[in-house]
PDB file of N, CA and C in Angstrom:
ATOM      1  N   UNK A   1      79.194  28.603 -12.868  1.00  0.00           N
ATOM      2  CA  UNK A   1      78.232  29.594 -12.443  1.00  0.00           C
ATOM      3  C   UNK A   1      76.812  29.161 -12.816  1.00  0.00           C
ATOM      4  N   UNK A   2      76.701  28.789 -14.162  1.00  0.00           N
ATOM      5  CA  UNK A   2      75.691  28.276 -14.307  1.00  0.00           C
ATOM      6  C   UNK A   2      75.017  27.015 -13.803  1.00  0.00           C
ATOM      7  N   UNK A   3      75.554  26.097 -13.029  1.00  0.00           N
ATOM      8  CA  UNK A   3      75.497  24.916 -12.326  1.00  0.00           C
ATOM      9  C   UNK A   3      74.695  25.416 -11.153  1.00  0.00           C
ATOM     10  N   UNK A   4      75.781  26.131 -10.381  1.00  0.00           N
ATOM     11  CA  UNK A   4      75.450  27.167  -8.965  1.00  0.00           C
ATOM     12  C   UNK A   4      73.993  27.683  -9.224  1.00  0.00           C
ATOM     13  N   UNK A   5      73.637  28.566 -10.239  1.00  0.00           N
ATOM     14  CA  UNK A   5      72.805  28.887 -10.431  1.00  0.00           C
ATOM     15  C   UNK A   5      71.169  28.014 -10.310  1.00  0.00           C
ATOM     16  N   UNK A   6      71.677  27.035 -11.152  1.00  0.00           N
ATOM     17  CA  UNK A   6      70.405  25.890 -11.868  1.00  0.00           C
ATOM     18  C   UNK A   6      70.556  24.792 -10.223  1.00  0.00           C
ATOM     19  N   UNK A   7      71.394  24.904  -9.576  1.00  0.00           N
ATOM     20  CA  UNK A   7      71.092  24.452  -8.000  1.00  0.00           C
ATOM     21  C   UNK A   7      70.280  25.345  -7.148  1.00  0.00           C
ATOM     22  N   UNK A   8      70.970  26.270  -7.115  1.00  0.00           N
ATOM     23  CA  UNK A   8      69.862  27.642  -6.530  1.00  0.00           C
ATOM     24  C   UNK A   8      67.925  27.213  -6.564  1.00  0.00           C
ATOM     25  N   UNK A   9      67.685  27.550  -8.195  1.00  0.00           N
ATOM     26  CA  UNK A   9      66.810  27.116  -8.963  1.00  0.00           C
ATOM     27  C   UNK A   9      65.917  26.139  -8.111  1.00  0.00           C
ATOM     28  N   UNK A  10      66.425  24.999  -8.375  1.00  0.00           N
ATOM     29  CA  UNK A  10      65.668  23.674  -8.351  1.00  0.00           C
ATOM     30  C   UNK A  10      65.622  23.852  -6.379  1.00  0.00           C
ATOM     31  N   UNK A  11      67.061  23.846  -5.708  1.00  0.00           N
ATOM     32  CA  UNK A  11      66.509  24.157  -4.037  1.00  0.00           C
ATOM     33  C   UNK A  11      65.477  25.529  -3.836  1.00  0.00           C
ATOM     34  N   UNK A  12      65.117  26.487  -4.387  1.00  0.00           N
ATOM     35  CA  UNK A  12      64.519  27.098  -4.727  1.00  0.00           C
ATOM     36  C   UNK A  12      62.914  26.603  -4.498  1.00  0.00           C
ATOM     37  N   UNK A  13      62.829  25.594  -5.880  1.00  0.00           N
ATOM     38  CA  UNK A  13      61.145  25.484  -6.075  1.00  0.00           C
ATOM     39  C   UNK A  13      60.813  24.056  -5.004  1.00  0.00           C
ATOM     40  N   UNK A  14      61.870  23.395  -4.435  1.00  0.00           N
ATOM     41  CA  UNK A  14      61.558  22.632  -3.551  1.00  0.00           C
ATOM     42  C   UNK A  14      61.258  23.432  -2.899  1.00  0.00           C
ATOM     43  N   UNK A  15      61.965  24.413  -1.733  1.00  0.00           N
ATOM     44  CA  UNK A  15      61.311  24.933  -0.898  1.00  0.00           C
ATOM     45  C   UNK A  15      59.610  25.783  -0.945  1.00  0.00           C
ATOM     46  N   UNK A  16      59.783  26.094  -2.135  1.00  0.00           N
ATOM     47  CA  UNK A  16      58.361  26.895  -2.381  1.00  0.00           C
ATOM     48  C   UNK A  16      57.408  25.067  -2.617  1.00  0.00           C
ATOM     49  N   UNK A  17      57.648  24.321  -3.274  1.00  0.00           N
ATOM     50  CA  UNK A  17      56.615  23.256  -3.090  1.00  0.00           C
ATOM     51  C   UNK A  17      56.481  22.676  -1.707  1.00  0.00           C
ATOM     52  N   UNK A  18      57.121  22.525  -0.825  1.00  0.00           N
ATOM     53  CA  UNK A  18      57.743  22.013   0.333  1.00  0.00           C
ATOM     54  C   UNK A  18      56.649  23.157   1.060  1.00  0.00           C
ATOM     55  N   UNK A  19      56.397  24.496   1.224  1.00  0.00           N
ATOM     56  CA  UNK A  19      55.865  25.320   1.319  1.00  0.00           C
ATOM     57  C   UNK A  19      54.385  24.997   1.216  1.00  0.00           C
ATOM     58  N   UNK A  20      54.276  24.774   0.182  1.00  0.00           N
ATOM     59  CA  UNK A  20      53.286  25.189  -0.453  1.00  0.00           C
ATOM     60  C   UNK A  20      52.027  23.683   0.030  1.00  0.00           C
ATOM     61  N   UNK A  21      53.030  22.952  -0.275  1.00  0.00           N
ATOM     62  CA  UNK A  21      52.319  21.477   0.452  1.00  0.00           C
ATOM     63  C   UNK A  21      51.781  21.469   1.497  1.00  0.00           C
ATOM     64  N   UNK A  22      52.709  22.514   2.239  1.00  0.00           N
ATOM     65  CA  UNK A  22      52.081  22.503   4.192  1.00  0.00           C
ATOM     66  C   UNK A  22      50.844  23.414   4.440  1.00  0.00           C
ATOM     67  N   UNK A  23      51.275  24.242   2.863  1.00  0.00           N
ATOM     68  CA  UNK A  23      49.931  24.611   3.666  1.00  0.00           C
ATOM     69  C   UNK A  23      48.887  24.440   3.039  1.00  0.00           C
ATOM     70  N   UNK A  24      48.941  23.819   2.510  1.00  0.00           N
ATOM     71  CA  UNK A  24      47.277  22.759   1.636  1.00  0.00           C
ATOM     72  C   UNK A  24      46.807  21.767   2.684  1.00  0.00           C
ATOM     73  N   UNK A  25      47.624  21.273   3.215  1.00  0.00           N
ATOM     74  CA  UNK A  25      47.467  20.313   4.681  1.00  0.00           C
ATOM     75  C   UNK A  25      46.291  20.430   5.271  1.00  0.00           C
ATOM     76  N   UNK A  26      45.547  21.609   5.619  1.00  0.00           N
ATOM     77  CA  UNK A  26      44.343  21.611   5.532  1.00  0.00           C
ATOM     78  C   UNK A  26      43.145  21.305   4.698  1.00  0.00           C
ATOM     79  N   UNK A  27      43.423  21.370   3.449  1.00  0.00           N
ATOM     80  CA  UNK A  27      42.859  20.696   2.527  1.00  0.00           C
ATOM     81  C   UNK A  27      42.575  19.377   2.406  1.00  0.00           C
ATOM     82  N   UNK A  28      43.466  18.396   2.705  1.00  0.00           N
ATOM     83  CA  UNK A  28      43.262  17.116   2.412  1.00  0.00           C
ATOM     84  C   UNK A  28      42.904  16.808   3.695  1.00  0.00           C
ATOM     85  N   UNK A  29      42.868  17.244   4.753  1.00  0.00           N
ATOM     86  CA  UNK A  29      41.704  16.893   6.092  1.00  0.00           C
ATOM     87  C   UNK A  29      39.923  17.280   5.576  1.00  0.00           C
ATOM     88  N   UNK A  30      40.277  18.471   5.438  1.00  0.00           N
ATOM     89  CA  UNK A  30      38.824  19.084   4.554  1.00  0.00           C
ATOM     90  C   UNK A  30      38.006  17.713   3.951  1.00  0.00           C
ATOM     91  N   UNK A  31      39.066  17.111   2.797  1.00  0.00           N
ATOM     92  CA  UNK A  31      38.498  16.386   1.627  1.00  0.00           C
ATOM     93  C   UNK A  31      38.579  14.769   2.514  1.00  0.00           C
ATOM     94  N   UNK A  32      38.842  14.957   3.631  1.00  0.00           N
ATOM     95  CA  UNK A  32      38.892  13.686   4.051  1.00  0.00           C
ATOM     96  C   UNK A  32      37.200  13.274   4.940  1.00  0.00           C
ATOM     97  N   UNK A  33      37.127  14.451   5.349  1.00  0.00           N
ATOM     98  CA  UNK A  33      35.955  15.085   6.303  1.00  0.00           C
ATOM     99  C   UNK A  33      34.554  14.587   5.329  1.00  0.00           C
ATOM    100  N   UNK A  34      34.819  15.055   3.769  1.00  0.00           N
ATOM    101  CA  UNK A  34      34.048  15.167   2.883  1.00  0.00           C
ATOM    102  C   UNK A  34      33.672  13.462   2.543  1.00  0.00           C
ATOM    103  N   UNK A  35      34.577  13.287   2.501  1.00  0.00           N
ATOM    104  CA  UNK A  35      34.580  11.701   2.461  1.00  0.00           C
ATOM    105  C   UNK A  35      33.594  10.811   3.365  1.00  0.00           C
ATOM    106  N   UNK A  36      33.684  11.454   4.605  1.00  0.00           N
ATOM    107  CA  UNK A  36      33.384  10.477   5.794  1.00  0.00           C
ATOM    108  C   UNK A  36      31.747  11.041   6.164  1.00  0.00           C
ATOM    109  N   UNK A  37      31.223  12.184   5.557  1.00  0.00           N
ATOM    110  CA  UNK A  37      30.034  12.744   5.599  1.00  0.00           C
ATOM    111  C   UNK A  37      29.348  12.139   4.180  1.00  0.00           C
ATOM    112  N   UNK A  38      29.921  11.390   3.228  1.00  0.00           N
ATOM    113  CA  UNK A  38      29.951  11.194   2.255  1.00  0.00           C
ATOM    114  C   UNK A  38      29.068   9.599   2.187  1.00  0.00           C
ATOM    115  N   UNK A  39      30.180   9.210   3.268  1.00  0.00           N
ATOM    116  CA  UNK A  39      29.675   7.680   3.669  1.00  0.00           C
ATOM    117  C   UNK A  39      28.496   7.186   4.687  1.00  0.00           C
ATOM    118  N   UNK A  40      27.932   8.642   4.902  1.00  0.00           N
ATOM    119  CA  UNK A  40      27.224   8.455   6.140  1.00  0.00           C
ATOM    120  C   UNK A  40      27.384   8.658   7.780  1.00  0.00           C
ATOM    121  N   UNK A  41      28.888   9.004   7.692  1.00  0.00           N
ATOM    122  CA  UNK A  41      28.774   9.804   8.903  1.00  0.00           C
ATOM    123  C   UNK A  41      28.542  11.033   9.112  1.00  0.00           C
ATOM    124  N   UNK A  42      28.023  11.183   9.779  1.00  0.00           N
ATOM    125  CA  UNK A  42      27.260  12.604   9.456  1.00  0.00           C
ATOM    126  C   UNK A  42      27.606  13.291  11.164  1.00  0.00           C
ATOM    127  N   UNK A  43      27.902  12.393  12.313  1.00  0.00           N
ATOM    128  CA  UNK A  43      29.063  12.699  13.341  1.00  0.00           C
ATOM    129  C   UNK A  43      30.330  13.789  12.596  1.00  0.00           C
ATOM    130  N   UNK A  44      30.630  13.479  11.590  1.00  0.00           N
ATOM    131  CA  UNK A  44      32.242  13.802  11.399  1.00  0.00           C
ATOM    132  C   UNK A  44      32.106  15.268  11.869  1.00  0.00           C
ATOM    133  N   UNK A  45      32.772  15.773  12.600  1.00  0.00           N
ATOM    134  CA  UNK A  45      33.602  17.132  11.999  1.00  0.00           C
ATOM    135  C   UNK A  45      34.842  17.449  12.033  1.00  0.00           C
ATOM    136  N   UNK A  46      35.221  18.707  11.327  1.00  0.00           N
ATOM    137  CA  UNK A  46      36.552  19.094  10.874  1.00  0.00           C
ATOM    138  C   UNK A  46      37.045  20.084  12.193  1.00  0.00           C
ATOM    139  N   UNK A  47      38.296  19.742  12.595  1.00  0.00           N
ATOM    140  CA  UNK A  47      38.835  20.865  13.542  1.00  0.00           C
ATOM    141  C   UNK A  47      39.556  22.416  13.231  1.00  0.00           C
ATOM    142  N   UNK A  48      39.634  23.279  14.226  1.00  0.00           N
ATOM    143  CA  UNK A  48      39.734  24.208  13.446  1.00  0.00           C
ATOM    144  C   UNK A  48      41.017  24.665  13.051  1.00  0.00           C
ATOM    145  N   UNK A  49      41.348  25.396  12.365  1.00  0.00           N
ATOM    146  CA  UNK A  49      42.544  25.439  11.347  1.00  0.00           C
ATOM    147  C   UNK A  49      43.099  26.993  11.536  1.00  0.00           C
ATOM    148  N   UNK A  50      44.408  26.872  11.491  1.00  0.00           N
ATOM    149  CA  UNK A  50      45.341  28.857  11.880  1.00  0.00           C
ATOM    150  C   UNK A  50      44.753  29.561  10.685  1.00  0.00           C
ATOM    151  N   UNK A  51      44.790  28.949   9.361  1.00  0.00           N
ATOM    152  CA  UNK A  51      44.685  29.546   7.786  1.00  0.00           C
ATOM    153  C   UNK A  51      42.857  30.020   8.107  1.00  0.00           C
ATOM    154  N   UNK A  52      42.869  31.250   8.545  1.00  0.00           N
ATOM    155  CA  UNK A  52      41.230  31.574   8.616  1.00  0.00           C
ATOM    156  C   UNK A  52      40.166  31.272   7.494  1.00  0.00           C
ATOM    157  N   UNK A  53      40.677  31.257   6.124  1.00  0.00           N
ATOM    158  CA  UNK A  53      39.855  30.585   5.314  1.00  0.00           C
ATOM    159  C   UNK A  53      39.840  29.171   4.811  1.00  0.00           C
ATOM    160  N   UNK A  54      40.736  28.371   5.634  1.00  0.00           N
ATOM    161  CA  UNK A  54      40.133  27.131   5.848  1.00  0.00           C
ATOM    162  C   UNK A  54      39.420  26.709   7.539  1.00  0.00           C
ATOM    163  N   UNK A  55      39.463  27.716   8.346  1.00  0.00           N
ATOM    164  CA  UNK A  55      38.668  27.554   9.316  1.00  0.00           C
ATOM    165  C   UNK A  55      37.724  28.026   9.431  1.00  0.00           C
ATOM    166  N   UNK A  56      37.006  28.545   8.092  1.00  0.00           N
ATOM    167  CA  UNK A  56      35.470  29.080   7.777  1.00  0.00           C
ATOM    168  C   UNK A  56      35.048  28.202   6.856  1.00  0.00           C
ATOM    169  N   UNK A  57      35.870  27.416   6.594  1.00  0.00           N
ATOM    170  CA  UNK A  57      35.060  26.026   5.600  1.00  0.00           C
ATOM    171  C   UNK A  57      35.245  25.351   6.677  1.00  0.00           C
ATOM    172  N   UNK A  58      35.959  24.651   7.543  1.00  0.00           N
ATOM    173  CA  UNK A  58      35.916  24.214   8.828  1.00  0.00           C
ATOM    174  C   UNK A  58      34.418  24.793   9.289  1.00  0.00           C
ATOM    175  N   UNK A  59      34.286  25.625   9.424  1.00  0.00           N
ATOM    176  CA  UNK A  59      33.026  26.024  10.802  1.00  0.00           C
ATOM    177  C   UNK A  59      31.734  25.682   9.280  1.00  0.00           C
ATOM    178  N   UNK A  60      31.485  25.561   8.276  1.00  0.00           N
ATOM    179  CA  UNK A  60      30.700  25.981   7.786  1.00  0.00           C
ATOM    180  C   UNK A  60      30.274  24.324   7.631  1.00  0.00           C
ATOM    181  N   UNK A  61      31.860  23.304   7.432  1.00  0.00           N
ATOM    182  CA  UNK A  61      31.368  22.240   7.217  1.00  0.00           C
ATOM    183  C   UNK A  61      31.034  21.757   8.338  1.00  0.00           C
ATOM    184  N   UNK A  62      30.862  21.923   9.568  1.00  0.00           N
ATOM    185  CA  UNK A  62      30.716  21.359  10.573  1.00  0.00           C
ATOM    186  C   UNK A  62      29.463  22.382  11.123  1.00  0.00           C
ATOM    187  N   UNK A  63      29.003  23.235  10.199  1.00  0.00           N
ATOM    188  CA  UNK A  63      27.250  23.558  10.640  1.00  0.00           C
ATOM    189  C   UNK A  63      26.319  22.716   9.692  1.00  0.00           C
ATOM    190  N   UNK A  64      27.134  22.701   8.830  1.00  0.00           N
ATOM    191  CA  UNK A  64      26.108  21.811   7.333  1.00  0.00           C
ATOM    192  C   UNK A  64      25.983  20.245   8.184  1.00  0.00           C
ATOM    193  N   UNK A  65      27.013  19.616   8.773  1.00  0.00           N
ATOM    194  CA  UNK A  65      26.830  18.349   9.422  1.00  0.00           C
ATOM    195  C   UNK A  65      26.033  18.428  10.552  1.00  0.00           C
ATOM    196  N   UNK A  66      25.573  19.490  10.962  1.00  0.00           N
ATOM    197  CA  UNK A  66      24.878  19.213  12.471  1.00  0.00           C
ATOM    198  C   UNK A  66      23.797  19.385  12.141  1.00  0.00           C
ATOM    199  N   UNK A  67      23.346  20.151  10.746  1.00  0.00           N
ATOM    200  CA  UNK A  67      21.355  20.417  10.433  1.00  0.00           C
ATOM    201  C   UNK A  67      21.415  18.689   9.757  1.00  0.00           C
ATOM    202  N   UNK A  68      22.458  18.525   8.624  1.00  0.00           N
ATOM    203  CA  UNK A  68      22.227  16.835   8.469  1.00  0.00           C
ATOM    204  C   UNK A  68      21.926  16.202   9.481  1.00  0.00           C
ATOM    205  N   UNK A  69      22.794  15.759  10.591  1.00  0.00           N
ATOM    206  CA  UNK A  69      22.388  14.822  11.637  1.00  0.00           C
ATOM    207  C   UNK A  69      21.250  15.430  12.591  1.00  0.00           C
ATOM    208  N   UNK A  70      20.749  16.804  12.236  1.00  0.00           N
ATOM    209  CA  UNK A  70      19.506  16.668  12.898  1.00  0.00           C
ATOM    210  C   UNK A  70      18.354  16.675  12.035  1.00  0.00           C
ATOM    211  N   UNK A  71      18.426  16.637  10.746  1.00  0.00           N
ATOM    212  CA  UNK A  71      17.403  16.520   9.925  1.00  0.00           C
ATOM    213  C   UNK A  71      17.582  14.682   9.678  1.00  0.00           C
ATOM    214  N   UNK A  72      18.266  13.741   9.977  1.00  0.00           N
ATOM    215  CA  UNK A  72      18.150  12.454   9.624  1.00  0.00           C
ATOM    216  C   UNK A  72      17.615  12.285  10.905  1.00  0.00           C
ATOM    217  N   UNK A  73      17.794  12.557  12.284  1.00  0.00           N
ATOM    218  CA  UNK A  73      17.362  12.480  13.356  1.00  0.00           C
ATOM    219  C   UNK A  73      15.559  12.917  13.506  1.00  0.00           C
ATOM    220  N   UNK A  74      15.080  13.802  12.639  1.00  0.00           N
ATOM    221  CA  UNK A  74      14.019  14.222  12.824  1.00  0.00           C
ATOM    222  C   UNK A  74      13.248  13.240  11.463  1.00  0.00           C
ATOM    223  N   UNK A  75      13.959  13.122  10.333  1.00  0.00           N
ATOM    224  CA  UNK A  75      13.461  12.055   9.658  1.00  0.00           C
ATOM    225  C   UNK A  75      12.966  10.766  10.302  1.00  0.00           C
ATOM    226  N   UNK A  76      14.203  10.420  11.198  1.00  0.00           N
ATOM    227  CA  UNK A  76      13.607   9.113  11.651  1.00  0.00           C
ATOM    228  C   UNK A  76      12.623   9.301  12.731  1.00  0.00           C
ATOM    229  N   UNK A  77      12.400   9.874  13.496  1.00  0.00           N
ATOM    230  CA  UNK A  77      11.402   9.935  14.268  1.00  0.00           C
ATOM    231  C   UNK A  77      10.070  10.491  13.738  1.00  0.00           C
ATOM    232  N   UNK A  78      10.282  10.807  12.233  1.00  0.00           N
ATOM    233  CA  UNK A  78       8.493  10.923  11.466  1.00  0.00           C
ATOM    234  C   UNK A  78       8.275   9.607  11.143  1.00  0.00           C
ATOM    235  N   UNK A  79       9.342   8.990  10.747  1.00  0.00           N
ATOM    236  CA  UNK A  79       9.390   7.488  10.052  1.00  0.00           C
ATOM    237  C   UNK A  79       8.324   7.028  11.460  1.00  0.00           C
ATOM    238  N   UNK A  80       9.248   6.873  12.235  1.00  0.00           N
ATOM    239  CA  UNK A  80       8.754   5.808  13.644  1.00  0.00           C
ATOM    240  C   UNK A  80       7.189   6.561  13.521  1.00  0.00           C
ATOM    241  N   UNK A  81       6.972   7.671  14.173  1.00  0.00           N
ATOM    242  CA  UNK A  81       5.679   8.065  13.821  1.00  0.00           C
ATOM    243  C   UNK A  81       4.403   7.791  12.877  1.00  0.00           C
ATOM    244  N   UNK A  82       5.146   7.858  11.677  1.00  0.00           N
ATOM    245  CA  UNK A  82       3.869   7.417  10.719  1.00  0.00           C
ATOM    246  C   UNK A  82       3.949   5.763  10.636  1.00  0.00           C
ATOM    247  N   UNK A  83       4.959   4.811  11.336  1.00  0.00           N
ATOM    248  CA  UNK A  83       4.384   3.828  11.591  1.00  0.00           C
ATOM    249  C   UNK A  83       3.574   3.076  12.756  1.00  0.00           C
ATOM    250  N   UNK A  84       4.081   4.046  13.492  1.00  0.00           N
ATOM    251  CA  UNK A  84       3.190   3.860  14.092  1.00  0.00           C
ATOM    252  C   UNK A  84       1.590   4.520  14.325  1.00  0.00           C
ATOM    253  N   UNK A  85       1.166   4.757  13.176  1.00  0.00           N
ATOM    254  CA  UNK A  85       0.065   5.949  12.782  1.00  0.00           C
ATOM    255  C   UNK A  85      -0.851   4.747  12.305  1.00  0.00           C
ATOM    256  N   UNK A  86      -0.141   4.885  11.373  1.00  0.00           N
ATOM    257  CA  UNK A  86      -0.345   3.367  10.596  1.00  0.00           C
ATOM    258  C   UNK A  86      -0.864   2.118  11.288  1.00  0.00           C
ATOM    259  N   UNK A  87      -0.035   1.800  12.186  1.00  0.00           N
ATOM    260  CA  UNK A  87      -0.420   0.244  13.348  1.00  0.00           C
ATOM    261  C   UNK A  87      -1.801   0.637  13.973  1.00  0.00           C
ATOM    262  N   UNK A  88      -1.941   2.258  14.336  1.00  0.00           N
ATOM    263  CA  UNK A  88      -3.123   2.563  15.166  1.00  0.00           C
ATOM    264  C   UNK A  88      -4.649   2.252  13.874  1.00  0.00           C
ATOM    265  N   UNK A  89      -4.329   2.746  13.016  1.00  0.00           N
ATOM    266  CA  UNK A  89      -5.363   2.958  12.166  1.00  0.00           C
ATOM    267  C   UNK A  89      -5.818   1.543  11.685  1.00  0.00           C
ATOM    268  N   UNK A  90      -4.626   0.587  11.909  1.00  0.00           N
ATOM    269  CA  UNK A  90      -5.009  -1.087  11.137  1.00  0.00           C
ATOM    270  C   UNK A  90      -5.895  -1.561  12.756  1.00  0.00           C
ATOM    271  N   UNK A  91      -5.452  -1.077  13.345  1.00  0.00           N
ATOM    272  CA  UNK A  91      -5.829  -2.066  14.615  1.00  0.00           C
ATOM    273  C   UNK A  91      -7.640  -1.055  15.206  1.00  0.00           C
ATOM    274  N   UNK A  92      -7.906  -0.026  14.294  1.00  0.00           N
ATOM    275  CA  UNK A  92      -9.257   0.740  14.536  1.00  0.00           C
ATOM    276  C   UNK A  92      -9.991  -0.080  13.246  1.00  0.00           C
ATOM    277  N   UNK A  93      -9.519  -0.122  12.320  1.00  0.00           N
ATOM    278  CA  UNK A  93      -9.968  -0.551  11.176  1.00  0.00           C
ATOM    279  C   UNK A  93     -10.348  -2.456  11.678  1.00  0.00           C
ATOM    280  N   UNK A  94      -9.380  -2.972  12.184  1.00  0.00           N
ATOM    281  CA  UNK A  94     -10.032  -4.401  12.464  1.00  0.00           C
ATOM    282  C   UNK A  94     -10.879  -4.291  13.693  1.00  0.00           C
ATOM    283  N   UNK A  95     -10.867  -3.717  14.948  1.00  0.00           N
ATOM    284  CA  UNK A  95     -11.742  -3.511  15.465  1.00  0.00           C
ATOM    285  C   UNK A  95     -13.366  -3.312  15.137  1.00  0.00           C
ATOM    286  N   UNK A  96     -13.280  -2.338  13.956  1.00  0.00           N
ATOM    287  CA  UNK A  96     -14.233  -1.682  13.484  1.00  0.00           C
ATOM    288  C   UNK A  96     -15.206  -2.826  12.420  1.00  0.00           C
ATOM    289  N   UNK A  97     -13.989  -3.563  11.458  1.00  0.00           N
ATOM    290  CA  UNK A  97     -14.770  -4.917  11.146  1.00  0.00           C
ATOM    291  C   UNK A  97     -15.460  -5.677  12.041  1.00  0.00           C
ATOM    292  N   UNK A  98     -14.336  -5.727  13.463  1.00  0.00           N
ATOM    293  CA  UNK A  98     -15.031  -6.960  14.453  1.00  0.00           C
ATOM    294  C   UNK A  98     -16.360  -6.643  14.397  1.00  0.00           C
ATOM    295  N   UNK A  99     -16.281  -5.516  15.201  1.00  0.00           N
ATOM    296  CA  UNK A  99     -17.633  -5.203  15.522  1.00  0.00           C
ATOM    297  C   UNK A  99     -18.528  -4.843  14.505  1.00  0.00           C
ATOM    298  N   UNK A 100     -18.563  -4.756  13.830  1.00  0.00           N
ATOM    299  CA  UNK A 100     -19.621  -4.871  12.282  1.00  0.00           C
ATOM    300  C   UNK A 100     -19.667  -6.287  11.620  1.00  0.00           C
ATOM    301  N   UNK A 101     -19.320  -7.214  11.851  1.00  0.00           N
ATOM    302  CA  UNK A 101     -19.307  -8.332  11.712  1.00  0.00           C
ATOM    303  C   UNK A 101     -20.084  -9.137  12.696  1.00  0.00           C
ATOM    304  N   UNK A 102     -19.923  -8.589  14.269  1.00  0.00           N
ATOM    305  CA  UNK A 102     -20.520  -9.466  15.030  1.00  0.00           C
ATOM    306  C   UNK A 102     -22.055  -8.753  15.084  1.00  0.00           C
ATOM    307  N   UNK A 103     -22.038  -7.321  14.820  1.00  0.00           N
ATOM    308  CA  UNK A 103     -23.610  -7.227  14.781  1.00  0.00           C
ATOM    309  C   UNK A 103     -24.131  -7.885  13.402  1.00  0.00           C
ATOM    310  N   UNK A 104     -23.549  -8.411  12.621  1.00  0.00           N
ATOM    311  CA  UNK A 104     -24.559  -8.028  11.469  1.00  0.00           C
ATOM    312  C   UNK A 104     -24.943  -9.682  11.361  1.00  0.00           C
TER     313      UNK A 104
END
């Protein structure tokens, strides 16, 4: 009886871990997502998920990735901008020698 029992038991907490595993399954996509936004993709997103509170970290991580890739997107186009701000101002500035050079 006690055998029967301590089988019960143990098929028991398999099924509840067995359980319990599937539904963390969303989780380790989550942390995989995290990873790959981690490395610089900033493309990634997460799809959405039945467990509603992992499909509100789903939607939340995949709004946080779209102001990133549009704030690196708007970064780089100040970048390009202030160099080219820059090129204008060197090329007024040697102008501005030329011609103060050739009058003087």
């Amino acid at each position: 009886m006690a055998g029967l029992a301590a089988v019960m038991a143990l098929s028991m907490w398999c099924l509840a871990a067995l359980f319990v595993g599937h539904a963390l399954l969303p989780a380790q996509k989550i942390l995989e997502g995290l990873r790959r936004l981690e490395g610089g993709d900033l493309g990634s997103r997460l799809p959405a998920f039945r467990t509603p509170e992992f499909d509100k970290v789903a939607s939340a991580f995949n709004d946080l990735a779209g102001r990133l890739q549009a704030t690196a997107a708007e970064r780089s186009a100040l970048t390009r901008r202030l160099f080219q701000v820059q090129e204008d101002e060197r090329r007024a500035l040697a102008r501005d020698l030329t011609t103060n050079s050739a009058s003087a």
